[in-house]
C-alpha atoms as a PDB file:
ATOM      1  CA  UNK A   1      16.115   5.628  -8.751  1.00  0.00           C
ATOM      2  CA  UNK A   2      18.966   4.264 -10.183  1.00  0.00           C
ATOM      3  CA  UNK A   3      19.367   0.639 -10.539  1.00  0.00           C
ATOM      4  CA  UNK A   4      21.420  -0.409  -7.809  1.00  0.00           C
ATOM      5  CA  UNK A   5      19.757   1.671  -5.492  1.00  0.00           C
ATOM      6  CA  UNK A   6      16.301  -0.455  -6.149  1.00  0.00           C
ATOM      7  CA  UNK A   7      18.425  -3.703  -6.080  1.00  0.00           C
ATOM      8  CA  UNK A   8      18.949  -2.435  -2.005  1.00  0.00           C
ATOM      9  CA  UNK A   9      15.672  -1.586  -1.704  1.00  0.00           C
ATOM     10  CA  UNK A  10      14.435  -4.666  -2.680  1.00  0.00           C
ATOM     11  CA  UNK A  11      17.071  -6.624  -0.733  1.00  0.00           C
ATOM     12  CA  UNK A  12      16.039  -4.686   2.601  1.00  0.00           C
ATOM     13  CA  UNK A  13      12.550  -5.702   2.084  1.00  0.00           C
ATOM     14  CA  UNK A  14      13.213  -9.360   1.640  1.00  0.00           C
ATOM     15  CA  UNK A  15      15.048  -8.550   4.817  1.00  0.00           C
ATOM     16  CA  UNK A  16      12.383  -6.848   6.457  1.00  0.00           C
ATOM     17  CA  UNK A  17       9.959  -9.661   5.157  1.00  0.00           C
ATOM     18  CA  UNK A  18      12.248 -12.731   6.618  1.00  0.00           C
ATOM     19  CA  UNK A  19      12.030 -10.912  10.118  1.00  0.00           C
ATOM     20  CA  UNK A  20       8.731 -10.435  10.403  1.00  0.00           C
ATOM     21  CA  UNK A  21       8.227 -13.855  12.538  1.00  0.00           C
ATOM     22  CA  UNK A  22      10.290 -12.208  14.940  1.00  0.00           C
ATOM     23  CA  UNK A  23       8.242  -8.598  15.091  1.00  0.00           C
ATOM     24  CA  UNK A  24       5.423 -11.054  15.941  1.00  0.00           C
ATOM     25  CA  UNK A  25       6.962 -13.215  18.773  1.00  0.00           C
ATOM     26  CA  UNK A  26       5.290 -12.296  22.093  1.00  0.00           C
ATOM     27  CA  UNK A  27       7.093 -10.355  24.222  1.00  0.00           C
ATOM     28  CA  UNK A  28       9.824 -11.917  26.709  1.00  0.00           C
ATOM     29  CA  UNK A  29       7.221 -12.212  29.562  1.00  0.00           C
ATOM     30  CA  UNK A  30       4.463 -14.064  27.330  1.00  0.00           C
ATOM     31  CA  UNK A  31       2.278 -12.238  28.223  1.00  0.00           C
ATOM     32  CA  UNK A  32       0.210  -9.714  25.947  1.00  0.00           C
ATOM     33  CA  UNK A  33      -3.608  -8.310  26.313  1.00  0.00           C
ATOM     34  CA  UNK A  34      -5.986  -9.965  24.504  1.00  0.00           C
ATOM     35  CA  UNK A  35      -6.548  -8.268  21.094  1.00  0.00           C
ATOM     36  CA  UNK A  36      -3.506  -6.090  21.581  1.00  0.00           C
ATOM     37  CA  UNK A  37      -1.232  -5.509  18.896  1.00  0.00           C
ATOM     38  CA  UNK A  38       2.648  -6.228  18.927  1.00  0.00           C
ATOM     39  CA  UNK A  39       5.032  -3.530  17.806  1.00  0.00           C
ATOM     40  CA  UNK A  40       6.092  -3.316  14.742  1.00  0.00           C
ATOM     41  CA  UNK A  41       9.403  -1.854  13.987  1.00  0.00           C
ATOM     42  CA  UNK A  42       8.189  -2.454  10.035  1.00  0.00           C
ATOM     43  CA  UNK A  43       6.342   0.492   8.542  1.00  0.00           C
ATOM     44  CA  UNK A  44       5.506  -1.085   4.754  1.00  0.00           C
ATOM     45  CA  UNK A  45       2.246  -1.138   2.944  1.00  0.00           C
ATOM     46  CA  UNK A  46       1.108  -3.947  -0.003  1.00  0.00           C
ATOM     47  CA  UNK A  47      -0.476  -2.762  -2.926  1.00  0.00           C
ATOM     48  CA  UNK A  48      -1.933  -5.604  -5.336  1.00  0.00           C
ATOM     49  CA  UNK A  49      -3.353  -3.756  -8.579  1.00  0.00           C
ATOM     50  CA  UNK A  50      -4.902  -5.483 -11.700  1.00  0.00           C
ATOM     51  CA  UNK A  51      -5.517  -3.959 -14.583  1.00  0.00           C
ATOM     52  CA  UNK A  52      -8.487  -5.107 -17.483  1.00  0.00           C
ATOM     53  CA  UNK A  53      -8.902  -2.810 -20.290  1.00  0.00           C
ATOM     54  CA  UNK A  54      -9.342   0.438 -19.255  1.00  0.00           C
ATOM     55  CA  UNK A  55     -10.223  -0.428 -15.431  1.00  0.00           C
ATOM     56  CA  UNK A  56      -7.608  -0.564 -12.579  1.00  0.00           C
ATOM     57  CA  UNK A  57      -8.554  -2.286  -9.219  1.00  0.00           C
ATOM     58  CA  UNK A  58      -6.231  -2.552  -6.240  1.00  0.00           C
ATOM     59  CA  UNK A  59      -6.330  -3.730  -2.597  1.00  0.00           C
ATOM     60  CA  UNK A  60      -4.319  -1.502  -0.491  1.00  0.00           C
ATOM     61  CA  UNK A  61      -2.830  -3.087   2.807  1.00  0.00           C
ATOM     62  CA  UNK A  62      -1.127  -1.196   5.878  1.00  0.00           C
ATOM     63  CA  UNK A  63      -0.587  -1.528   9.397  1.00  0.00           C
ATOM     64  CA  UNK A  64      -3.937   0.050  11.421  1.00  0.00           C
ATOM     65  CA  UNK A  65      -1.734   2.134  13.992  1.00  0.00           C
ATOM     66  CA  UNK A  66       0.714   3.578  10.800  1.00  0.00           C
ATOM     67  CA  UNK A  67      -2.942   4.694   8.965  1.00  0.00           C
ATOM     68  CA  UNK A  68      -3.699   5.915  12.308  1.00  0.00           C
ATOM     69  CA  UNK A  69      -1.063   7.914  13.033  1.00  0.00           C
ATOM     70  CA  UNK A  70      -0.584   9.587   9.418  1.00  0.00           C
ATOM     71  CA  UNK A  71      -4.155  10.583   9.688  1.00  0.00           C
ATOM     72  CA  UNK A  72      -3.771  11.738  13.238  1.00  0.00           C
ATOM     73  CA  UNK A  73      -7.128   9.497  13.848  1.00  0.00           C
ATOM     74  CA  UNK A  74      -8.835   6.883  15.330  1.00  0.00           C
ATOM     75  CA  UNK A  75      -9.609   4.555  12.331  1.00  0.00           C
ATOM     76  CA  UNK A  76     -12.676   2.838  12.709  1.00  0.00           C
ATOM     77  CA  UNK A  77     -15.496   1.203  10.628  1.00  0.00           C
ATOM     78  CA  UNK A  78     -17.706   4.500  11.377  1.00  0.00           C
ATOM     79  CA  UNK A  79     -18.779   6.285   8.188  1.00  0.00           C
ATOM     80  CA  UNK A  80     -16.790   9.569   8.821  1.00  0.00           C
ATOM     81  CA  UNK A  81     -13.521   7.427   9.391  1.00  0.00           C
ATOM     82  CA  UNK A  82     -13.730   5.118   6.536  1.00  0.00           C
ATOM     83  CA  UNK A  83     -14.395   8.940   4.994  1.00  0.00           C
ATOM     84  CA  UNK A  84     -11.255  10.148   6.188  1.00  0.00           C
ATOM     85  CA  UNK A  85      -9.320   7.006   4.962  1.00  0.00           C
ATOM     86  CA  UNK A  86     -11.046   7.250   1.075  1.00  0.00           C
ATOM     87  CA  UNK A  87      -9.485  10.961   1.036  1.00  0.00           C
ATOM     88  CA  UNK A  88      -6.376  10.117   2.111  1.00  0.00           C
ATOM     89  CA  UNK A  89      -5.840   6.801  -0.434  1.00  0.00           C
ATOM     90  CA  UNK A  90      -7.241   9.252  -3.249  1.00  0.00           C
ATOM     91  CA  UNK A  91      -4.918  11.547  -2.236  1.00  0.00           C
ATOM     92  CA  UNK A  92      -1.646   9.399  -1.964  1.00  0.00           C
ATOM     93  CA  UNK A  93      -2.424   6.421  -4.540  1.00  0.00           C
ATOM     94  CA  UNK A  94      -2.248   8.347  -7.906  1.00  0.00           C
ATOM     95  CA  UNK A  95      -2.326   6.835 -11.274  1.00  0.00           C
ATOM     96  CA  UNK A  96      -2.113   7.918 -14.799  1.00  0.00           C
ATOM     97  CA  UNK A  97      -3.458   6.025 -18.004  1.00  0.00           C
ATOM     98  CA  UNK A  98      -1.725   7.303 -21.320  1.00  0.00           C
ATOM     99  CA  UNK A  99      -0.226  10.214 -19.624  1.00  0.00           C
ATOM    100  CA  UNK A 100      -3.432  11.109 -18.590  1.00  0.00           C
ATOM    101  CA  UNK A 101      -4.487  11.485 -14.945  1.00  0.00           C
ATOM    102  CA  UNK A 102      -7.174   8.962 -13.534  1.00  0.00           C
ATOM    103  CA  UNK A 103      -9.110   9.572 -10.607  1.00  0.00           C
ATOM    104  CA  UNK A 104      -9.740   7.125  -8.055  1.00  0.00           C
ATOM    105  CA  UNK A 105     -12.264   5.991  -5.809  1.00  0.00           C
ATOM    106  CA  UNK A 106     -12.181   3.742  -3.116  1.00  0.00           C
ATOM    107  CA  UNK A 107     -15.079   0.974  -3.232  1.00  0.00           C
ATOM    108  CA  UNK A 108     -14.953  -0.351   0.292  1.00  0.00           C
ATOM    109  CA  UNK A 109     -12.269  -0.627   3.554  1.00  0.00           C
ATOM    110  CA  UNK A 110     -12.502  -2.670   6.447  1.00  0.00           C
ATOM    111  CA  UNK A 111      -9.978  -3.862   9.444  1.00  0.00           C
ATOM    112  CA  UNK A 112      -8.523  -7.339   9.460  1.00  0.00           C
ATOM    113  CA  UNK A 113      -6.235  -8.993  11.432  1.00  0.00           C
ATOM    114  CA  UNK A 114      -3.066 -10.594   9.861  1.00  0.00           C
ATOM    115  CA  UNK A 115      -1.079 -12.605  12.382  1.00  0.00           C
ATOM    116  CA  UNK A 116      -1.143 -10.389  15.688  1.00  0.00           C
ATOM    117  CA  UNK A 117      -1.297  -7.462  13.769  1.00  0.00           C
ATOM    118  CA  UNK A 118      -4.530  -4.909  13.275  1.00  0.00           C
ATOM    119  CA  UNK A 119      -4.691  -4.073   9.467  1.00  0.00           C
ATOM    120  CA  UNK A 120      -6.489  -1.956   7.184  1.00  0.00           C
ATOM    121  CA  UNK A 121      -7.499  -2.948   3.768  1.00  0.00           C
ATOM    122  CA  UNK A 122      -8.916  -1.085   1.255  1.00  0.00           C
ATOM    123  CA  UNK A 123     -10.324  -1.632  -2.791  1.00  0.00           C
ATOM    124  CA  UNK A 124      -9.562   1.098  -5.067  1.00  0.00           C
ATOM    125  CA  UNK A 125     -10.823   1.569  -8.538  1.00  0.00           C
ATOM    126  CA  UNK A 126      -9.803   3.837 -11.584  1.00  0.00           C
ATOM    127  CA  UNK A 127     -11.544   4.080 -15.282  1.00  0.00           C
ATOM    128  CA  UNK A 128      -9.436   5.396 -17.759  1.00  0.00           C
ATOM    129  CA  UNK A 129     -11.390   6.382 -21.526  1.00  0.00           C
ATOM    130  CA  UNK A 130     -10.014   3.494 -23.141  1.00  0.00           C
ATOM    131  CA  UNK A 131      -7.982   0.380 -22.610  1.00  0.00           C
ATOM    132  CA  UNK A 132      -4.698   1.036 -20.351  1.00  0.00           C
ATOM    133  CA  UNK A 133      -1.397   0.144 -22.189  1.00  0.00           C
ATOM    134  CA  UNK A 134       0.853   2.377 -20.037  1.00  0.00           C
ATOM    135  CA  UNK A 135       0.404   2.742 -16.353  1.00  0.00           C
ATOM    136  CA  UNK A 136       1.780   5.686 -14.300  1.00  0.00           C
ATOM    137  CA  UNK A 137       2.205   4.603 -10.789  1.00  0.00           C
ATOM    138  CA  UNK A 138       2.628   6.499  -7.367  1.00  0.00           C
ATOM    139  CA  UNK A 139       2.061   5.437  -3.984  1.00  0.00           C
ATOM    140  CA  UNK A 140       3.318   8.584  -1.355  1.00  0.00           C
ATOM    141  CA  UNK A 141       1.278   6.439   1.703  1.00  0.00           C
ATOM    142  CA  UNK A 142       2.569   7.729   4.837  1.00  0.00           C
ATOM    143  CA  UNK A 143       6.045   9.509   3.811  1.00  0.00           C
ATOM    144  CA  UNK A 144       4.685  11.973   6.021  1.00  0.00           C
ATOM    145  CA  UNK A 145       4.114   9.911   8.978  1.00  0.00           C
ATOM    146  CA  UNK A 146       7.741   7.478   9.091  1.00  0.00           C
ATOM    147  CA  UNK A 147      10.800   8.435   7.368  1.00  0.00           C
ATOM    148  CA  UNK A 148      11.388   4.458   6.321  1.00  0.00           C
ATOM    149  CA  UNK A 149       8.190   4.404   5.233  1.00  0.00           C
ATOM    150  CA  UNK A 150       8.198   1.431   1.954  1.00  0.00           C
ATOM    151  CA  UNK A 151       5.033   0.829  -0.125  1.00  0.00           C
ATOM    152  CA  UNK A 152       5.413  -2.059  -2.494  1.00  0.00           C
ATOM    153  CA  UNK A 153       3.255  -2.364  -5.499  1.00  0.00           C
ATOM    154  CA  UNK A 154       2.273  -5.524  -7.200  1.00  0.00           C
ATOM    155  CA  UNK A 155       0.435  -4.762 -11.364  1.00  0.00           C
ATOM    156  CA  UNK A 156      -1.008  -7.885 -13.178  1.00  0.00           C
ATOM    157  CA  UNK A 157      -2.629  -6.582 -16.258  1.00  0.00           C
ATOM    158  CA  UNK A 158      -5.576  -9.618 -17.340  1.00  0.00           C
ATOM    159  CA  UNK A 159      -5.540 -11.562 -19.490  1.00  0.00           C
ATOM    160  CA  UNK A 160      -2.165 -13.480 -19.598  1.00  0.00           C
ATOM    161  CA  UNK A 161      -1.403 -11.967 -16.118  1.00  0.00           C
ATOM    162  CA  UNK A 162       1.467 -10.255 -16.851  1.00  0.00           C
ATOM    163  CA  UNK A 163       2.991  -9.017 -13.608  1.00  0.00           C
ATOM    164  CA  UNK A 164       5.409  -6.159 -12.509  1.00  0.00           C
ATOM    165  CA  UNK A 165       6.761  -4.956  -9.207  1.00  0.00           C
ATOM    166  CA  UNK A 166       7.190  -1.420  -8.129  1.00  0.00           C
ATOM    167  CA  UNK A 167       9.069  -0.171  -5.030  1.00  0.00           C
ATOM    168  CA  UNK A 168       8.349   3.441  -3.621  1.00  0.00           C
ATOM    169  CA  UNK A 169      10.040   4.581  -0.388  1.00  0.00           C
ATOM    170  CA  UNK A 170       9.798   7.742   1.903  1.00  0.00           C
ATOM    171  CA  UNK A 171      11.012  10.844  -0.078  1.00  0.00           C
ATOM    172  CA  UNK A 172      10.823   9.028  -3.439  1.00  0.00           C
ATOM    173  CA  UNK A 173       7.597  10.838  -4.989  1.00  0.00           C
ATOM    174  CA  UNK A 174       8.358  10.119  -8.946  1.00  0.00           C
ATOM    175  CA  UNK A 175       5.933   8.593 -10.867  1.00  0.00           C
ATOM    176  CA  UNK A 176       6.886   4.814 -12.315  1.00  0.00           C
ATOM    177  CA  UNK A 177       6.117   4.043 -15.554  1.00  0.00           C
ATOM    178  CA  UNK A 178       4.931   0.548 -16.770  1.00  0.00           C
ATOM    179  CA  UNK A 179       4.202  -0.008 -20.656  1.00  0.00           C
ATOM    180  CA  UNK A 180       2.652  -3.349 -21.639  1.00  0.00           C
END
């Protein structure tokens, strides 16, 4: 993606971030039913990752009803949805340590609530064989489902916390690269 092209991509997001108060206003009658979400016109997820030696952990955030509709399920805290959801994050959240292809698991998900919105959040782990100095990144969540799909990554690698951003949006399914 060439540089200007990010430089967009990350202006549309601040964008998309400064309106998000207004996605959550009620709607012009006031009125809403309890526990019902508002409508989103935003379909982003937040990635946080960290990385410590040779492990990778990351907490993946996304709107319930976007998971929902990618998977063309009900999400729920049952055991053969939070299933579902594992196999899908495996499947879409890819790294690779040293050029070399890590395979992920997902720890534990749950719902939340941010604001009026449902959420789901998931913790993924990776171990790579030996302390990761170059990190191969792609997130593909729901490119399938919304064709402005954005997934935004945040990488800290401990200790010193050096951070990095990464930007992926619908039809963009390179890998990015990050050397530390």
């Amino acid at each position: 993606m060439s540089i200007a092209r990010r430089r967009g991509a990350w202006r549309s997001i601040l964008l998309a971030a400064a309106s998000v108060a207004v996605l959550g206003a009620a709607p012009p009658s006031g009125r809403r039913a309890r526990g019902a979400a508002v409508p989103h016109d935003l379909h982003i997820t937040n990635t946080r990752m960290v990385i410590e030696g040779a492990v990778v952990v990351a907490r993946v955030r996304m709107f319930r009803d976007d998971l929902q509709k990618a998977l063309k399920r009900t999400v729920t805290d049952s055991a053969a949805s939070k299933s579902a959801v594992a196999a899908y994050l495996t499947q879409n959240v890819l790294l690779t340590a040293e050029g070399v292809k890590l395979n992920g698991e997902v720890l534990d998900s749950g719902g939340d609530v941010d604001g009026d919105q449902p959420i789901w959040w998931a913790l993924m782990q990776w171990k790579a064989p030996k302390p990761v100095t170059t990190l191969g990144v792609r997130v593909h969540l729901m490119f399938d489902a919304f064709a402005d799909q954005q997934n935004t990554v945040l990488v800290a690698r401990q200790p010193g916390d050096e951070r990095r951003g990464l930007y992926f949006q619908a039809g963009d399914r390179a890998e990015q690269v990050l050397k530390f």
